[in-house]
C-alpha atoms as a PDB file:
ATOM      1  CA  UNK A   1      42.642 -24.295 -76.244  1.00  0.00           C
ATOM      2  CA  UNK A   2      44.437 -23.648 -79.376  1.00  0.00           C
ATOM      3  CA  UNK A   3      44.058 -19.910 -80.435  1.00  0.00           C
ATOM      4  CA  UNK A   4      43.195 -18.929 -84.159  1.00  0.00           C
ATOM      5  CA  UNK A   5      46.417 -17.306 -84.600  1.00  0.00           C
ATOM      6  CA  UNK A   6      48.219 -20.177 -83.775  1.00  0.00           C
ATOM      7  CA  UNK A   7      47.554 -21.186 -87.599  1.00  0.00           C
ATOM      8  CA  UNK A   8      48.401 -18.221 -88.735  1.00  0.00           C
ATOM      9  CA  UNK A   9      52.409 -19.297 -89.386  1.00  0.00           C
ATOM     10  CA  UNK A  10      51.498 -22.197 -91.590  1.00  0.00           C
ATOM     11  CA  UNK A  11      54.860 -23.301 -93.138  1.00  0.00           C
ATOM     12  CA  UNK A  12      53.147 -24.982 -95.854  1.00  0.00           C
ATOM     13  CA  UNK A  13      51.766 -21.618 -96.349  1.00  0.00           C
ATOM     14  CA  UNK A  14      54.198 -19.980 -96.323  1.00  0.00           C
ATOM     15  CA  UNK A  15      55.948 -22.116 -98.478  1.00  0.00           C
ATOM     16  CA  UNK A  16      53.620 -22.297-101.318  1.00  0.00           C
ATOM     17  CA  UNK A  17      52.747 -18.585-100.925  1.00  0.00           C
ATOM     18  CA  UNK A  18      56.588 -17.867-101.294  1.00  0.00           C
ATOM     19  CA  UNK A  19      56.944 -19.748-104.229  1.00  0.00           C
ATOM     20  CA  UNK A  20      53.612 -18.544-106.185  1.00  0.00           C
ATOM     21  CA  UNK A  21      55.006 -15.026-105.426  1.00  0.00           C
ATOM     22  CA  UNK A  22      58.468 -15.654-106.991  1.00  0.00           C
ATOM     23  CA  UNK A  23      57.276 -17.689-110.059  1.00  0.00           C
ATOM     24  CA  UNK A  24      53.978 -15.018-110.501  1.00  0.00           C
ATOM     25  CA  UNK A  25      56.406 -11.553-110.570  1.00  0.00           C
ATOM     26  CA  UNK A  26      58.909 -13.456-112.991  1.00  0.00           C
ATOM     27  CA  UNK A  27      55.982 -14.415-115.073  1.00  0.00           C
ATOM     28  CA  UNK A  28      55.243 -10.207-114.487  1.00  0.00           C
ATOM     29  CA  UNK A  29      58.537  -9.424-115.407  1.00  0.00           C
ATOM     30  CA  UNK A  30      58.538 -11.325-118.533  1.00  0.00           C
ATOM     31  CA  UNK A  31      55.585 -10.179-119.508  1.00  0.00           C
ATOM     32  CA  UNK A  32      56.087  -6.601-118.927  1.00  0.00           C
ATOM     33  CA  UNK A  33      59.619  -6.855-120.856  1.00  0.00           C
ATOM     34  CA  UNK A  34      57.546  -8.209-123.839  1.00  0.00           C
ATOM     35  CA  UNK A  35      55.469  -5.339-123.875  1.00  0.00           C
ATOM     36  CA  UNK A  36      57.352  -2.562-122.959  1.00  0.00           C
ATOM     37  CA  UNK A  37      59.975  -3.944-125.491  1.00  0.00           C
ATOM     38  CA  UNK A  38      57.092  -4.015-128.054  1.00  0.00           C
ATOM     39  CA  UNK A  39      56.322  -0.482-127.348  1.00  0.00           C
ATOM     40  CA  UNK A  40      59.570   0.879-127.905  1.00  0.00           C
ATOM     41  CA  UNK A  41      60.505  -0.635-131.100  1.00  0.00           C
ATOM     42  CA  UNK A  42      56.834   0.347-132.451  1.00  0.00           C
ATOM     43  CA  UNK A  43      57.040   3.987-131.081  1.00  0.00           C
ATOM     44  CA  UNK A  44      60.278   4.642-132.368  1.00  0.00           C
ATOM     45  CA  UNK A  45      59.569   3.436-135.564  1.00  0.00           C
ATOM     46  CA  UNK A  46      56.527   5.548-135.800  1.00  0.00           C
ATOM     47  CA  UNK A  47      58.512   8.565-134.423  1.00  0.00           C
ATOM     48  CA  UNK A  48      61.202   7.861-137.229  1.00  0.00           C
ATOM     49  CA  UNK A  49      58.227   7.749-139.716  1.00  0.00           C
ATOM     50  CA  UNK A  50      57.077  11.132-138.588  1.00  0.00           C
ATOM     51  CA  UNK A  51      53.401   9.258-137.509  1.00  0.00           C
ATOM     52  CA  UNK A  52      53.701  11.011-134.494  1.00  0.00           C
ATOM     53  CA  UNK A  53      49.843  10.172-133.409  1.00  0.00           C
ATOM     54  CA  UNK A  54      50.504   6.208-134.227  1.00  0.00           C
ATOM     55  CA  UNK A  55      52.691   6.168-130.553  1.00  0.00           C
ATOM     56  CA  UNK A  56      49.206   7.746-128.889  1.00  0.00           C
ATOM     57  CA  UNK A  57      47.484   4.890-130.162  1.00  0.00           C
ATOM     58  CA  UNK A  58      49.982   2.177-129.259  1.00  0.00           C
ATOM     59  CA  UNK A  59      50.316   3.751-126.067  1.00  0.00           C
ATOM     60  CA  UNK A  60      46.516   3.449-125.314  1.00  0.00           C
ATOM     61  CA  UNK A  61      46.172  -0.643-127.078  1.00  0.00           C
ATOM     62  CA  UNK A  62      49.553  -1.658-125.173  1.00  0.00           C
ATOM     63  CA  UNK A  63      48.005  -0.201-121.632  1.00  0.00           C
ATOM     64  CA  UNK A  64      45.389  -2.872-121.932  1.00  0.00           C
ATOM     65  CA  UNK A  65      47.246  -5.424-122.887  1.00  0.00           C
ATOM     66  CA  UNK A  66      49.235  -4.702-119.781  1.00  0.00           C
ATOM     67  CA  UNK A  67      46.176  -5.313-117.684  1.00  0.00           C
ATOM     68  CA  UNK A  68      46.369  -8.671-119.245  1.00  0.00           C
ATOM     69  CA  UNK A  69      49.160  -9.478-117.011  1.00  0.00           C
ATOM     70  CA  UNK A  70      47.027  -8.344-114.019  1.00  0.00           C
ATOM     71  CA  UNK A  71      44.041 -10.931-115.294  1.00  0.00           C
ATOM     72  CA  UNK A  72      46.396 -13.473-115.721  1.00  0.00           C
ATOM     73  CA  UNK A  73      47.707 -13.245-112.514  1.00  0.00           C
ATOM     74  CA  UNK A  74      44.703 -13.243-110.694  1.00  0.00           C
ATOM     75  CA  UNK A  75      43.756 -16.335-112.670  1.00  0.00           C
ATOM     76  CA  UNK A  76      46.711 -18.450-112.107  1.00  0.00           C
ATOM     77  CA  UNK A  77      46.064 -17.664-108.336  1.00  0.00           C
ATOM     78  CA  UNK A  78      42.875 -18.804-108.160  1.00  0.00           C
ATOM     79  CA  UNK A  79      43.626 -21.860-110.344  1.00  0.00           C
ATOM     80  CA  UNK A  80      46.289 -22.823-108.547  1.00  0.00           C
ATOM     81  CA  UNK A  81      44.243 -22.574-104.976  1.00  0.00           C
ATOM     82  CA  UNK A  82      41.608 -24.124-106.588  1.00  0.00           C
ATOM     83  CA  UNK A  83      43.934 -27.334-107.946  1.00  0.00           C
ATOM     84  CA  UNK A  84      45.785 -27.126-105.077  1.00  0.00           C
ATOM     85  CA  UNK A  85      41.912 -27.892-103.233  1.00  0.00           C
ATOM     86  CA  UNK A  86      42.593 -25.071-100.741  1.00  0.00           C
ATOM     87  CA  UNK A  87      39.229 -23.808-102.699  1.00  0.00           C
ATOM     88  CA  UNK A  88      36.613 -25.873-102.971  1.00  0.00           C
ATOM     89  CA  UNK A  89      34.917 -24.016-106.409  1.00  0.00           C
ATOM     90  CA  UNK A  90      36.773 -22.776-108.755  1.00  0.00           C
ATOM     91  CA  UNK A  91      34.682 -19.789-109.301  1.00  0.00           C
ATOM     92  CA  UNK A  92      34.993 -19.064-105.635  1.00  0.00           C
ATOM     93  CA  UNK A  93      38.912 -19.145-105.649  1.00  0.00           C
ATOM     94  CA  UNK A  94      38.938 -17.222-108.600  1.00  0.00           C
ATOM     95  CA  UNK A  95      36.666 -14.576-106.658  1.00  0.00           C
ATOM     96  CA  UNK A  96      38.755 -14.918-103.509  1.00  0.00           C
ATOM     97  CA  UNK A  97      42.379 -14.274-105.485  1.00  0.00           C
ATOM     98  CA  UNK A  98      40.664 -10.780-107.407  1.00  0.00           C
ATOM     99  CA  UNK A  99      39.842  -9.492-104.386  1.00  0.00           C
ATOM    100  CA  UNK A 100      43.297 -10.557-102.063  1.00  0.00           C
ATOM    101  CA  UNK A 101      45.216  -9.710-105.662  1.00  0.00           C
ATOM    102  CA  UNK A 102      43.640  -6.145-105.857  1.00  0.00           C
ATOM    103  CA  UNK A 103      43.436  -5.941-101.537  1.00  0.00           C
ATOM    104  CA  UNK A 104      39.692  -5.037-101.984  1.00  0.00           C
ATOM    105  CA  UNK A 105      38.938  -8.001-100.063  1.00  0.00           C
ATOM    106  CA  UNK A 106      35.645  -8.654-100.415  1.00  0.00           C
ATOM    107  CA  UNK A 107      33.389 -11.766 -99.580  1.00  0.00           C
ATOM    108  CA  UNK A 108      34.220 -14.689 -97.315  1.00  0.00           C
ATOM    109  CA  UNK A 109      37.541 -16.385 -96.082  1.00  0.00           C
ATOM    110  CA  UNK A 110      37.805 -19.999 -98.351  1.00  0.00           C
ATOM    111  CA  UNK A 111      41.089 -20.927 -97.412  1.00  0.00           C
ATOM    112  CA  UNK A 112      41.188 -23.295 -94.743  1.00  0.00           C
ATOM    113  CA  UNK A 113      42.100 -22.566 -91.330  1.00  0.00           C
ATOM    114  CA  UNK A 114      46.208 -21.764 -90.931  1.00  0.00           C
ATOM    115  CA  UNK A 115      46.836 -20.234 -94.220  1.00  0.00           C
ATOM    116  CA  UNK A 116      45.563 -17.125 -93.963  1.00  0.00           C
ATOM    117  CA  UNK A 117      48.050 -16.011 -94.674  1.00  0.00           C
ATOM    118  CA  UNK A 118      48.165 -16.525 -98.028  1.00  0.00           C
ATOM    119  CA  UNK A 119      45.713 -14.049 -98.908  1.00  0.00           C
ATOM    120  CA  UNK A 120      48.697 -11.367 -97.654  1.00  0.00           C
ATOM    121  CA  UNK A 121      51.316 -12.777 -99.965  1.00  0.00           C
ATOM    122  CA  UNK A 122      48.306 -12.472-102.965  1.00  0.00           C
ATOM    123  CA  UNK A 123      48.049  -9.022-101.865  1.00  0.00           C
ATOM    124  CA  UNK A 124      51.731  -8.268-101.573  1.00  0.00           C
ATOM    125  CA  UNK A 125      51.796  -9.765-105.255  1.00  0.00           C
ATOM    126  CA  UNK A 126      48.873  -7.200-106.434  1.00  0.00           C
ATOM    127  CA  UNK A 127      51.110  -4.160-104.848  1.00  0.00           C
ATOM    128  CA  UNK A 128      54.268  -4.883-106.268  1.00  0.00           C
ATOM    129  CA  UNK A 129      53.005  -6.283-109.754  1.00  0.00           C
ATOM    130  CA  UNK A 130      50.773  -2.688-109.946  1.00  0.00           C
ATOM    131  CA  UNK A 131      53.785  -0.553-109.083  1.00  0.00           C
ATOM    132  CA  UNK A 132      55.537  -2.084-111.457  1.00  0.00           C
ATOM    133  CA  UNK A 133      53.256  -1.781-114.016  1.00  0.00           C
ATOM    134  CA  UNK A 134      52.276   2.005-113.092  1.00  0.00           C
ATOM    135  CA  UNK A 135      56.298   2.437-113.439  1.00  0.00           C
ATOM    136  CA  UNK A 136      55.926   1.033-117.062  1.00  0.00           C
ATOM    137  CA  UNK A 137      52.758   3.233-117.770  1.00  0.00           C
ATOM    138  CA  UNK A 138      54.790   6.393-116.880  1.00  0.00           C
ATOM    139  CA  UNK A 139      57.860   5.180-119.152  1.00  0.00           C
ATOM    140  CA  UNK A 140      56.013   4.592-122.193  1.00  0.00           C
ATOM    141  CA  UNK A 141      53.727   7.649-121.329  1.00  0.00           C
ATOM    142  CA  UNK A 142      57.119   9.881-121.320  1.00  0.00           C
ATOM    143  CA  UNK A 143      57.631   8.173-125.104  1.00  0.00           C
ATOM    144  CA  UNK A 144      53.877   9.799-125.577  1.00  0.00           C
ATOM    145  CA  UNK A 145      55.050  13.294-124.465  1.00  0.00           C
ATOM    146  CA  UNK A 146      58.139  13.279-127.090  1.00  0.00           C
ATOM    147  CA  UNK A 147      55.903  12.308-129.746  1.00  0.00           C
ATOM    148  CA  UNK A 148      54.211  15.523-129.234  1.00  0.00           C
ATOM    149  CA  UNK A 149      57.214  17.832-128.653  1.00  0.00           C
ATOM    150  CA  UNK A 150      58.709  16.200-131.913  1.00  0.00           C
ATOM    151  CA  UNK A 151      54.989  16.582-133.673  1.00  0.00           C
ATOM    152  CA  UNK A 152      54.392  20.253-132.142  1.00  0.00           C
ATOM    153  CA  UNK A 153      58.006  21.142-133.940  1.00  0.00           C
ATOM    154  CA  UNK A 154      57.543  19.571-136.922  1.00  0.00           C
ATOM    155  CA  UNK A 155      54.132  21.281-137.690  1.00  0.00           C
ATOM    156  CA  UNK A 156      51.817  18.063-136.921  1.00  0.00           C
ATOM    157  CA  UNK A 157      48.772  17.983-134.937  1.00  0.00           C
ATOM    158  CA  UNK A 158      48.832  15.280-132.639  1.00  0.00           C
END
């Protein structure tokens, strides 16, 4: 009798998992280079500009859009297992790669039998892609925080 774990190091899994991880955090990377980049050359023109409350505001509209990257992720997962026909619905695999991406884990186990593993290397994505966007947060946040030291000496309200 073959034992469920016996599945569990799928090479095929492993295989596609390892390359969906590598092509989904340089998609991350890229994307968080756009915006970050974005956010710099808009707060320091507002900080040049004495608008001191403008970097605030981009601050809060670029934090969204850096959730984007999160949605967009979890979409090209589920997409991709659904394409791939490891998911039979697309609504399921979308489901399924929200909850592995965010390692909630909720509802049932589509995948087939031997790659579940899979739903580890969509959680492994989630963790690394939310540190690194946390890290970003912090760094533009820190932008935020000179904004108001610059404001505060200036004689603005921010």
């Amino acid at each position: 009798m073959i034992s469920p774990s016996s599945h569990f190091f799928n090479f095929d899994a492993i295989l596609f998992g390892g390359a969906m991880l590598f092509l989904l955090l340089i998609f991350h990377a890229v994307y968080n280079y756009f915006v970050t980049n974005a956010y710099q050359i808009f707060s320091r023109k507002f900080i040049l500009d004495k608008k001191f409350r403008y970097t605030l505001f981009l601050f809060y509209g670029l934090s969204f859009v850096l959730v984007g990257s999160h949605l967009a992720e979890i979409f090209i997962w589920g997409a991709t297992l659904f394409y791939a026909g490891l998911v039979p619905n697309f609504d399921q695999a979308i489901f399924f790669a929200g909850s592995a991406y965010t390692t909630v884990g909720y509802g049932a186990m589509p995948l087939p039998a031997g790659w579940d593993l899979l739903m580890v290397v969509i959680a492994l994505d989630g963790m690394v892609a939310f540190g690194w966007t946390i890290v970003n947060l912090a760094n533009m946040q820190r932008t935020v925080h000179v904004a108001r030291r610059l404001a505060k000496s200036d004689g603005y309200f921010m």
